[in-house]
C-alpha atoms as a PDB file:
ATOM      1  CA  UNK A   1     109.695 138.551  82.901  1.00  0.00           C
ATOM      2  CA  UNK A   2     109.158 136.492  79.535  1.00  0.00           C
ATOM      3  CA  UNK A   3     105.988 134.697  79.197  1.00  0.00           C
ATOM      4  CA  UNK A   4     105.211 132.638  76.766  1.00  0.00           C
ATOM      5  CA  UNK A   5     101.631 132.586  75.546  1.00  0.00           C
ATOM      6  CA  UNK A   6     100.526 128.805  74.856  1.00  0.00           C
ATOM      7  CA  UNK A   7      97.509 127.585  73.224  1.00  0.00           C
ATOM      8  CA  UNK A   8      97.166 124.183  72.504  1.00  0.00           C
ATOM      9  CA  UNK A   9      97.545 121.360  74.373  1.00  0.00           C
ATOM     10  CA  UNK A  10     100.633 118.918  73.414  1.00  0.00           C
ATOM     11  CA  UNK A  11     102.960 121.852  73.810  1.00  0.00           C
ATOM     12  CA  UNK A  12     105.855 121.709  76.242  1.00  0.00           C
ATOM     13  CA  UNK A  13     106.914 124.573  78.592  1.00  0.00           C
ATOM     14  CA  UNK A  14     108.941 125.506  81.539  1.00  0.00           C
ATOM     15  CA  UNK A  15     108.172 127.285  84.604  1.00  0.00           C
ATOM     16  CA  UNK A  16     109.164 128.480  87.827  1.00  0.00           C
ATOM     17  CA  UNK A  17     107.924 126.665  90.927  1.00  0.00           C
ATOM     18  CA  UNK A  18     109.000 127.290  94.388  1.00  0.00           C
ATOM     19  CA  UNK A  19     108.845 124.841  97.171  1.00  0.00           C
ATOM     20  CA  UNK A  20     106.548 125.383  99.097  1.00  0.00           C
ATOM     21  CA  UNK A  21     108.552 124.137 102.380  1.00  0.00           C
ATOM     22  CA  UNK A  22     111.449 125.816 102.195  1.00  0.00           C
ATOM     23  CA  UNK A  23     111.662 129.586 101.742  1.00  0.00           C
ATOM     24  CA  UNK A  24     114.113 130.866  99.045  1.00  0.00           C
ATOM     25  CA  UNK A  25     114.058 127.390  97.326  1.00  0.00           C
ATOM     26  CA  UNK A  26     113.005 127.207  93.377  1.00  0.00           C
ATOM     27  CA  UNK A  27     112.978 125.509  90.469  1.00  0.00           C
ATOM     28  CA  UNK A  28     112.726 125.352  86.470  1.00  0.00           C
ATOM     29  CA  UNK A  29     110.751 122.304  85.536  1.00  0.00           C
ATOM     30  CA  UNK A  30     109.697 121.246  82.397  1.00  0.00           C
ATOM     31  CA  UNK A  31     105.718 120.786  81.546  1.00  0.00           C
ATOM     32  CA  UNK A  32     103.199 119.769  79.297  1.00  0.00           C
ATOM     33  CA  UNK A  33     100.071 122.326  78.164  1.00  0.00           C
ATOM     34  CA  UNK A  34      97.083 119.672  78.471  1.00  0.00           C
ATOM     35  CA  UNK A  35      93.059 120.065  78.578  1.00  0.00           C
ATOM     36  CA  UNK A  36      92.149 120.459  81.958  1.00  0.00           C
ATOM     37  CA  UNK A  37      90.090 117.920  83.232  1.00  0.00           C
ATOM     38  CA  UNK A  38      88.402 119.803  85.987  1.00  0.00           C
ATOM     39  CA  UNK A  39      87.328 121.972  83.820  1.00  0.00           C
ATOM     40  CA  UNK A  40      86.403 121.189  80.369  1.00  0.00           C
ATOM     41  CA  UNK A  41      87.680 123.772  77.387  1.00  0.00           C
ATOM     42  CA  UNK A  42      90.341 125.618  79.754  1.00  0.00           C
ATOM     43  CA  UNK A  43      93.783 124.849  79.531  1.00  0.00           C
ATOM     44  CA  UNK A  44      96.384 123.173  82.758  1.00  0.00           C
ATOM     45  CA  UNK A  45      99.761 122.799  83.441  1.00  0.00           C
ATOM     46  CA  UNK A  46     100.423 119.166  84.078  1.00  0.00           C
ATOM     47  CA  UNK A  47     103.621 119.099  85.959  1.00  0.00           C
ATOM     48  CA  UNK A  48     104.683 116.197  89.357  1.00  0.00           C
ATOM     49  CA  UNK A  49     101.659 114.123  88.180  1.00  0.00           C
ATOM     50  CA  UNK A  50      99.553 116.878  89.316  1.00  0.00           C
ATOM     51  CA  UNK A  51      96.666 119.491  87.292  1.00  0.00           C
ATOM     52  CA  UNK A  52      97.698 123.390  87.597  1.00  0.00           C
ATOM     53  CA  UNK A  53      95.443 126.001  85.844  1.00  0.00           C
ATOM     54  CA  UNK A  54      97.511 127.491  83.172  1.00  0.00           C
ATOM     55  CA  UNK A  55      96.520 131.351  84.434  1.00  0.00           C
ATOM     56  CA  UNK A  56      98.718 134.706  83.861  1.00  0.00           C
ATOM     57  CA  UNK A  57      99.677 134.586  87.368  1.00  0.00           C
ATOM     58  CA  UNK A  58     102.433 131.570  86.391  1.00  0.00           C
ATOM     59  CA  UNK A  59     105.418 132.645  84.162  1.00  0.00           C
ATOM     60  CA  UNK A  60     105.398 129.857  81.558  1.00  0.00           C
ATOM     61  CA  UNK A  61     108.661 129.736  79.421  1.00  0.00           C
ATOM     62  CA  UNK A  62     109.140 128.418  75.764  1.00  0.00           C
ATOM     63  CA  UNK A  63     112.496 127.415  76.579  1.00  0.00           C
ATOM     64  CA  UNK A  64     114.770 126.780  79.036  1.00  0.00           C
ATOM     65  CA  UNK A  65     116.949 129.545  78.311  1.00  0.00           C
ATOM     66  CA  UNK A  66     114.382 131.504  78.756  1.00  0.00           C
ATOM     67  CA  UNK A  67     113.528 130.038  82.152  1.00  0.00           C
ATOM     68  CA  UNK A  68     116.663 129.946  83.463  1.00  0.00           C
ATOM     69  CA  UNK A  69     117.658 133.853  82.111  1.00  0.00           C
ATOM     70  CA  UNK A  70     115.019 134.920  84.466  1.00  0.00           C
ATOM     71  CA  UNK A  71     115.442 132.523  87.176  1.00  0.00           C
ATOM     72  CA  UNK A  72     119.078 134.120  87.679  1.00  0.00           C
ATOM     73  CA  UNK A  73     116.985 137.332  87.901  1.00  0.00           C
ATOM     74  CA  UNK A  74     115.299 136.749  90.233  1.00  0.00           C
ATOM     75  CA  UNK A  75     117.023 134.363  92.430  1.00  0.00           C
ATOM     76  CA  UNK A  76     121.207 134.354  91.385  1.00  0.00           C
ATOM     77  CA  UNK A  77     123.356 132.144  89.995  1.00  0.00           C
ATOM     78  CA  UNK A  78     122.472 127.832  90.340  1.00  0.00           C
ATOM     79  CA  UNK A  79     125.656 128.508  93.026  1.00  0.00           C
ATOM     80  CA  UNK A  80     124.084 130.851  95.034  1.00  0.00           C
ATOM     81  CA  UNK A  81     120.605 129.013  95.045  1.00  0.00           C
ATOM     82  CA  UNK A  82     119.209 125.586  95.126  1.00  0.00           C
ATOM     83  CA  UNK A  83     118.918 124.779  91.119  1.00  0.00           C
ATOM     84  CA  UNK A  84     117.606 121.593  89.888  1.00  0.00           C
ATOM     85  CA  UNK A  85     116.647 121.849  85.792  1.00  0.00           C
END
């Protein structure tokens, strides 16, 4: 899996996010690296209006490709899976 290592807020990645409703369903969504405002001098993902710590257990991208390369790893091709990105 390809992670990219961001440090400084302002920079735009994408990730993998699976809903959490419906088994088997996932994602690539873009997101911006921002201060975290729970948490003064630590880093968050700010992705659907919502704060996620940016932590090495989520696979953050630097590009799309990059994203989607390992999204069809791990899950098949956009026409075998739900896609959306």
């Amino acid at each position: 899996m390809s992670v990219f290592k961001s440090d400084k807020p302002g920079d735009i990645v994408y990730v993998m996010i699976r809903n959490p409703h419906v088994q088997g369903v996932a994602n690539v969504q873009e997101a911006a690296v921002v201060e975290n405002p729970e948490a003064p001098g630590e880093l968050a993902l700010f992705l659907y209006e919502t704060y996620y710590p940016l932590n090495e257990d989520i696979a953050v991208y630097g590009t799309m490709e990059e994203a989607q390369q390992d999204y069809i790893e791990a899950f098949g091709t956009p026409e075998d899976t739900t896609y959306y990105g």
